[in-house]
N, C-alpha and C. Protein backbone atom coordinates (compact mmCIF):
# COMPACT_ATOMS: atom_id res chain seq x y z
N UNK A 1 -58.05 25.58 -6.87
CA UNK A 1 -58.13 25.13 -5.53
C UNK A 1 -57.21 23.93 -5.33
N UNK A 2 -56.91 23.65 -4.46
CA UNK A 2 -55.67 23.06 -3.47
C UNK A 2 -56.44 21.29 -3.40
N UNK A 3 -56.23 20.64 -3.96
CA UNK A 3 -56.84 19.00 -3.99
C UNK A 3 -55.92 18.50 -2.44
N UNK A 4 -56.87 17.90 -1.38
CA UNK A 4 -56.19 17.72 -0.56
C UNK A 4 -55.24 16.05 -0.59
N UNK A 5 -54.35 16.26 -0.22
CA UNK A 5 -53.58 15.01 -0.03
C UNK A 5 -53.81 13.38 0.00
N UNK A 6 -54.07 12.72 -0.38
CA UNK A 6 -53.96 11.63 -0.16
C UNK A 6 -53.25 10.85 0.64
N UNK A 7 -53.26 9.92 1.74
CA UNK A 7 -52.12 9.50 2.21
C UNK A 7 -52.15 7.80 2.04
N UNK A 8 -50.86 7.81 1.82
CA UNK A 8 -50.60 6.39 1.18
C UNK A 8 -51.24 4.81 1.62
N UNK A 9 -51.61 4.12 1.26
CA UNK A 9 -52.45 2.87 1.45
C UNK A 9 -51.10 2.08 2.56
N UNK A 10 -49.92 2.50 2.36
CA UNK A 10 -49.41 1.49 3.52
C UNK A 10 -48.00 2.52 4.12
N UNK A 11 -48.44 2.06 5.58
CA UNK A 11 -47.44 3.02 6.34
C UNK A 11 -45.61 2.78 5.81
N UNK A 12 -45.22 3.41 6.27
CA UNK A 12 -43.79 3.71 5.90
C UNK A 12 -42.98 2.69 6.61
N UNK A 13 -43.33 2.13 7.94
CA UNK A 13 -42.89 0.67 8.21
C UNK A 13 -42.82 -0.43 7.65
N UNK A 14 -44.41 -0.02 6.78
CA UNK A 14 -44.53 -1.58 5.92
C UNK A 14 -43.75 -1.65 4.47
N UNK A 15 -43.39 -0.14 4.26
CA UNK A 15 -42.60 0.06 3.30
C UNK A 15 -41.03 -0.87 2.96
N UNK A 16 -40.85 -0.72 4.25
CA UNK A 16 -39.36 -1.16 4.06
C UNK A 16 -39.16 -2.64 3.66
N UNK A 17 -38.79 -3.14 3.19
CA UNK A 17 -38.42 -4.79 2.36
C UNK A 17 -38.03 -5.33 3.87
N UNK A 18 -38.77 -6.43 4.13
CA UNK A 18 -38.17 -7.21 5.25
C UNK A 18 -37.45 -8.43 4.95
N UNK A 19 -35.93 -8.06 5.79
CA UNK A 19 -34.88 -8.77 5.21
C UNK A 19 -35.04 -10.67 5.97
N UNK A 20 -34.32 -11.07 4.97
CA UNK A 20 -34.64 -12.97 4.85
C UNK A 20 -33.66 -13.11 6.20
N UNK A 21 -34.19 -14.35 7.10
CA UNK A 21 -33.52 -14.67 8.01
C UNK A 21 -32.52 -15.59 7.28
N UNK A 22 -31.37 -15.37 8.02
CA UNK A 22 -30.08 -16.23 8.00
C UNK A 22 -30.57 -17.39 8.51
N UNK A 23 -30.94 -19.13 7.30
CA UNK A 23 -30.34 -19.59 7.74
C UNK A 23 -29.17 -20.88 8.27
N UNK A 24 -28.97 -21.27 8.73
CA UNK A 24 -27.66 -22.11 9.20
C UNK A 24 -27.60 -23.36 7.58
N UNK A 25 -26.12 -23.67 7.47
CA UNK A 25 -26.21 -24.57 6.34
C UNK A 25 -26.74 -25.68 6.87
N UNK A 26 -27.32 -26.41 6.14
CA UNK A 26 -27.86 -27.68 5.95
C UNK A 26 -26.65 -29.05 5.77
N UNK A 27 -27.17 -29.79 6.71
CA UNK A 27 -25.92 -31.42 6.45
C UNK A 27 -25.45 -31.29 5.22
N UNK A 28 -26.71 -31.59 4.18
CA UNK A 28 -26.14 -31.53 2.70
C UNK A 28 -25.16 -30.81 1.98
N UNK A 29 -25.79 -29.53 2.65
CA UNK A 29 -24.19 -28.68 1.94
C UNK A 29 -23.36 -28.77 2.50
N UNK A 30 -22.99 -28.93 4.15
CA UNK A 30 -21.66 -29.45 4.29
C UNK A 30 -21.13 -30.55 3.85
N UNK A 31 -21.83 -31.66 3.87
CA UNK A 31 -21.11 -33.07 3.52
C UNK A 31 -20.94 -32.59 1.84
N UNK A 32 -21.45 -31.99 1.09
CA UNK A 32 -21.12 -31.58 -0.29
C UNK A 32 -19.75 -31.15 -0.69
N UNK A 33 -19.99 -29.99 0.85
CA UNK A 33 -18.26 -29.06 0.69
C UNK A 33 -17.16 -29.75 1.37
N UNK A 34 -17.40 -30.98 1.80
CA UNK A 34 -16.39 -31.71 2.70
C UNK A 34 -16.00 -32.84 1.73
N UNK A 35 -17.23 -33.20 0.93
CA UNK A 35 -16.24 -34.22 0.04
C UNK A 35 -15.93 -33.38 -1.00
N UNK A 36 -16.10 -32.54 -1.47
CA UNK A 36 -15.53 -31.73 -2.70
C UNK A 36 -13.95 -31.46 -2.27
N UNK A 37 -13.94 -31.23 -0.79
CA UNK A 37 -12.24 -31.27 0.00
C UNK A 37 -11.79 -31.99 -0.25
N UNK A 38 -11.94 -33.30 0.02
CA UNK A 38 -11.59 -34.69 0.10
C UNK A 38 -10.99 -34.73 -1.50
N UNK A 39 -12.14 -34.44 -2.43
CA UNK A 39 -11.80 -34.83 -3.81
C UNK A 39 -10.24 -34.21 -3.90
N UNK A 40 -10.45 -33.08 -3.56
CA UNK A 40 -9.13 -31.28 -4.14
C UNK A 40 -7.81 -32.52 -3.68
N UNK A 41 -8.24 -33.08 -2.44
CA UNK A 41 -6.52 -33.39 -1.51
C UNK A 41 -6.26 -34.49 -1.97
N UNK A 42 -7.36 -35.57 -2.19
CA UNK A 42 -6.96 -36.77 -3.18
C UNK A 42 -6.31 -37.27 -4.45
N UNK A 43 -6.33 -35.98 -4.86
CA UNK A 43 -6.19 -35.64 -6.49
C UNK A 43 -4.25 -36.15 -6.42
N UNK A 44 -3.97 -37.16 -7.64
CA UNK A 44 -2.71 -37.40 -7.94
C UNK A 44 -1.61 -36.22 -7.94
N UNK A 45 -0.90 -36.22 -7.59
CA UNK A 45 0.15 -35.31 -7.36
C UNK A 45 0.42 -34.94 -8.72
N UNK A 46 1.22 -36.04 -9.79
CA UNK A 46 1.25 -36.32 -10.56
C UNK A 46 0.39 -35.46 -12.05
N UNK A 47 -0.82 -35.24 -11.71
CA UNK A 47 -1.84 -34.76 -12.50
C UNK A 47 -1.92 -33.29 -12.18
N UNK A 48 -1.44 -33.34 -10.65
CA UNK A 48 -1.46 -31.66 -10.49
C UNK A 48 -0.50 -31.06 -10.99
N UNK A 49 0.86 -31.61 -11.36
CA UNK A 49 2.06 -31.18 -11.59
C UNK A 49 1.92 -30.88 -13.14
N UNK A 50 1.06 -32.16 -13.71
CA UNK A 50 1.28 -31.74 -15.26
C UNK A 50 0.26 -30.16 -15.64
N UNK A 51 -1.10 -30.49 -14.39
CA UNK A 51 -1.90 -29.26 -14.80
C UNK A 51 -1.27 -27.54 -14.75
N UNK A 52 -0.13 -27.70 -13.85
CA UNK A 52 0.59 -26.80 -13.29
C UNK A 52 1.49 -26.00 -14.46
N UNK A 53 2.15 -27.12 -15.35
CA UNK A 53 3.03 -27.48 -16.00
C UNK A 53 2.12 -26.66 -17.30
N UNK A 54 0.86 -26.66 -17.15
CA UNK A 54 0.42 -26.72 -18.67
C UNK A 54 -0.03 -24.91 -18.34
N UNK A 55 -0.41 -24.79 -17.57
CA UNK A 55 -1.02 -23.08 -17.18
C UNK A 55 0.48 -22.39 -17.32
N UNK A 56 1.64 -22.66 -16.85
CA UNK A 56 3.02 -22.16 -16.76
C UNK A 56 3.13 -21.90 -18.59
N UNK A 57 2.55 -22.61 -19.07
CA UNK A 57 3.10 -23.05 -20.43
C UNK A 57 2.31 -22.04 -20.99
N UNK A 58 1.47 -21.78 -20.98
CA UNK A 58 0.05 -20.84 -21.41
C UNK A 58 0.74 -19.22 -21.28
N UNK A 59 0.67 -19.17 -19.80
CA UNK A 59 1.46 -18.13 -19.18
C UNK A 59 2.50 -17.58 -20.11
N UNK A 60 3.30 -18.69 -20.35
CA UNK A 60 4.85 -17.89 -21.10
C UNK A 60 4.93 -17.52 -22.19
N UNK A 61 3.00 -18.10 -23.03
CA UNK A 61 2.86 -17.81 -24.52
C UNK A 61 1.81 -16.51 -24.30
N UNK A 62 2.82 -15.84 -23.11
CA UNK A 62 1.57 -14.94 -23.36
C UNK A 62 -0.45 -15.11 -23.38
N UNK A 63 -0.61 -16.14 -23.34
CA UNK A 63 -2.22 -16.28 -22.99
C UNK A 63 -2.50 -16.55 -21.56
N UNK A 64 -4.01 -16.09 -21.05
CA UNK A 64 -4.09 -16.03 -19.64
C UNK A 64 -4.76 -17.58 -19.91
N UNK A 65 -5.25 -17.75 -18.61
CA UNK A 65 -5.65 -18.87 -18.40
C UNK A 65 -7.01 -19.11 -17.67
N UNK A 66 -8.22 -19.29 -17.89
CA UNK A 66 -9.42 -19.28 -17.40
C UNK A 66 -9.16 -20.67 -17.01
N UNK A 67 -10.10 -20.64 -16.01
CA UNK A 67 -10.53 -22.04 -15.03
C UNK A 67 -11.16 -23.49 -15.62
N UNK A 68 -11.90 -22.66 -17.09
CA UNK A 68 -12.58 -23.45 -17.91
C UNK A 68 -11.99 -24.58 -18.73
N UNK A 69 -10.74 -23.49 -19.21
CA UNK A 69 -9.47 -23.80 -20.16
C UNK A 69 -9.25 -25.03 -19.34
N UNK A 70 -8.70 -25.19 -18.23
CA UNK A 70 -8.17 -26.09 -17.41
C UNK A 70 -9.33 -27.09 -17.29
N UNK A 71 -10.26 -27.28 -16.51
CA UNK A 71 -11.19 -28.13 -16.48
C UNK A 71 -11.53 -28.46 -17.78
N UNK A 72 -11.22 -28.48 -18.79
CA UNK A 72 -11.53 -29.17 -20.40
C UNK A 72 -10.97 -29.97 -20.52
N UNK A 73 -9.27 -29.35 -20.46
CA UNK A 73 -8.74 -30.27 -20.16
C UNK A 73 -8.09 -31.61 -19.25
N UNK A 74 -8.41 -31.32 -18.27
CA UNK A 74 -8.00 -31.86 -16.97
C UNK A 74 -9.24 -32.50 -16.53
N UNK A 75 -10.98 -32.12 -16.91
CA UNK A 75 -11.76 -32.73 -16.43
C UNK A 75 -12.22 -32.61 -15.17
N UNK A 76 -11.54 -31.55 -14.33
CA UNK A 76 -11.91 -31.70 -12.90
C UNK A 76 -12.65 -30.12 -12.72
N UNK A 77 -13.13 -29.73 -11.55
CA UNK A 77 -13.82 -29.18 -11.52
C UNK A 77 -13.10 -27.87 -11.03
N UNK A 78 -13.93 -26.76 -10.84
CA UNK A 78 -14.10 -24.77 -10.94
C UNK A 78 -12.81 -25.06 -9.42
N UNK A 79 -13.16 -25.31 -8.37
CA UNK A 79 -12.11 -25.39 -7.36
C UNK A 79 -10.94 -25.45 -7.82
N UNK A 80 -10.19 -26.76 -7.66
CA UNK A 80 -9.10 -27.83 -8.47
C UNK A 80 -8.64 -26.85 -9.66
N UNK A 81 -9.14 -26.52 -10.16
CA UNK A 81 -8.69 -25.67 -11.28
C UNK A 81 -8.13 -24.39 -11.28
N UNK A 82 -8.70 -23.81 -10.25
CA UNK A 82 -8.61 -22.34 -9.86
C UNK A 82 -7.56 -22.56 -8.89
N UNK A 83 -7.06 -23.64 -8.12
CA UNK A 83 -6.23 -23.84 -7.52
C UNK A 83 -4.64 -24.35 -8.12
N UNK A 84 -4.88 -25.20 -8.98
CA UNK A 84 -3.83 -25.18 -9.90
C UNK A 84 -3.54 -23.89 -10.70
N UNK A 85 -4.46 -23.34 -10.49
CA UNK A 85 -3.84 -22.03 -11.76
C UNK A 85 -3.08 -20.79 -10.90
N UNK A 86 -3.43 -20.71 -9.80
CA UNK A 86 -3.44 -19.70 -8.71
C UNK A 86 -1.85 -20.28 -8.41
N UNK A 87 -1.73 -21.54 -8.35
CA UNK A 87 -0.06 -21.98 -7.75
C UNK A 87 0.65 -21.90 -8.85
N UNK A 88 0.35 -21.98 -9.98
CA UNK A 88 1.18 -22.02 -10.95
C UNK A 88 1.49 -20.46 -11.31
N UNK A 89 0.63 -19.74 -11.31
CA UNK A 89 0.75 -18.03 -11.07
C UNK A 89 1.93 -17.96 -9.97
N UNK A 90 2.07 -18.30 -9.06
CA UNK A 90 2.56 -18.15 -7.82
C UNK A 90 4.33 -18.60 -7.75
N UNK A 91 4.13 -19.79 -8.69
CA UNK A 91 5.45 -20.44 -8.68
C UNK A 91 6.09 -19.63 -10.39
N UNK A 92 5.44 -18.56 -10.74
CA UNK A 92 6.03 -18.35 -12.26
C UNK A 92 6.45 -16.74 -11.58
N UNK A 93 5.83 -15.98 -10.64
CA UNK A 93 6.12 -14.91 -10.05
C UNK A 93 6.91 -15.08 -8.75
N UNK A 94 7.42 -16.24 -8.59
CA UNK A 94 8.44 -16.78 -7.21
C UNK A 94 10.13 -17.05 -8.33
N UNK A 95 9.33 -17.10 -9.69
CA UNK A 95 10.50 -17.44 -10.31
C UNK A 95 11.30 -16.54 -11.28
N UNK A 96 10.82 -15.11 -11.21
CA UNK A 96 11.27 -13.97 -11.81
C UNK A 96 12.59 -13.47 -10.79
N UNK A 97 13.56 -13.27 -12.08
CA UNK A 97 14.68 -12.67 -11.39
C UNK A 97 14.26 -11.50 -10.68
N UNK A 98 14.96 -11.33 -9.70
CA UNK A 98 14.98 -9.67 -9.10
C UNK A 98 15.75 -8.83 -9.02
N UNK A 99 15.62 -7.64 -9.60
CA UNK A 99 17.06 -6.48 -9.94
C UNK A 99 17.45 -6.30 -8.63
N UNK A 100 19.30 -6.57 -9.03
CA UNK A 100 19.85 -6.49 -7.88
C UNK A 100 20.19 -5.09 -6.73
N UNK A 101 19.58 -4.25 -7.50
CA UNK A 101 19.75 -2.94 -6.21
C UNK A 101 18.19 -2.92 -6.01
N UNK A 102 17.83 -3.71 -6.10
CA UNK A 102 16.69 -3.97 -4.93
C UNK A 102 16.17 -5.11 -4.57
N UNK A 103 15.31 -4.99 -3.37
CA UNK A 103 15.08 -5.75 -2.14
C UNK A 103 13.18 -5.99 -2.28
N UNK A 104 12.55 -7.29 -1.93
CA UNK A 104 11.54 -7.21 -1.17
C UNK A 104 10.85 -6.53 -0.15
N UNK A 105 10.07 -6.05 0.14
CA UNK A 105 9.79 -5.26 1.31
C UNK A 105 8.30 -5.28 0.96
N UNK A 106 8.08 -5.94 1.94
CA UNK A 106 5.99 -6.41 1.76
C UNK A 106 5.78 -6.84 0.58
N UNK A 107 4.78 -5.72 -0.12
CA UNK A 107 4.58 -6.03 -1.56
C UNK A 107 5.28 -5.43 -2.75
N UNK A 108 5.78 -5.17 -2.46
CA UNK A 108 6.81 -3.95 -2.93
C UNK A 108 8.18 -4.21 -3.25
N UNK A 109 8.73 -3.95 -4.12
CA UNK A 109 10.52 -4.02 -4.42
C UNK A 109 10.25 -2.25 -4.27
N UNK A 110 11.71 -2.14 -3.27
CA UNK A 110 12.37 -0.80 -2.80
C UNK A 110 13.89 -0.81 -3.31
N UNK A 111 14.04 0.13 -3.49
CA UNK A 111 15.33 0.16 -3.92
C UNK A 111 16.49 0.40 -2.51
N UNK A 112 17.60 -0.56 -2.28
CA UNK A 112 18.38 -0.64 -1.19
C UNK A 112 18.78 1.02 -0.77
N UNK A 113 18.41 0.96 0.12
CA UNK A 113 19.14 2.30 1.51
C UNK A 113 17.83 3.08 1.04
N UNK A 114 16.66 3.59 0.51
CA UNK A 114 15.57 4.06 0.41
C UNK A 114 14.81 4.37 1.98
N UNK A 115 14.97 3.34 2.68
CA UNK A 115 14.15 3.01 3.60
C UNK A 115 14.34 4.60 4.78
């Protein structure tokens, strides 16, 4: 014989996970993320150039460069770090020759008259 159904202790509305309201940041975390700015733009030129200098250097021995690596040495923090490493990436791939039968084009090298 056929056991009749049971039906579940909570409706299918109450089922669904009710999602967390959004909300708005708090003073604290802005004034947190505003002087953490302050810190990034204050930072010696000088200190950025050598940190720059030292990821380039990493780079050309063949080793990558984690954020960590840098803040060990440099002392400064996950931002600052990731930002020096990101320009120094930037200025080591601004500084690769480019074969001369070809051209830039977006992201892309095309080879001239292709187009």
């Amino acid at each position: 014989m056929d056991e009749p159904q049971v039906p579940p202790n909570n409706p299918p509305a109450a089922a669904k996970p009710v999602k967390a309201e959004h909300k708005p940041r708090t003073k604290q975390v802005t004034a947190a993320r505003k002087a953490a700015a302050h810190t990034a733009r204050a930072s010696d030129p000088e200190e950025q150039n050598v940190a720059r200098a030292w990821v380039a250097e990493q780079l050309r021995a063949g080793r990558d460069v984690a954020w960590r690596q840098l803040a060990s040495e440099s002392g400064r923090g996950e931002t600052w770090c990731r930002a020096r490493i990101r320009e120094a990436k930037d200025m080591a791939t601004d500084a690769e020759p480019q074969p001369a039968s070809a051209e830039r084009h977006g992201m892309h090298l095309v080879p001239v008259g292709s187009e």
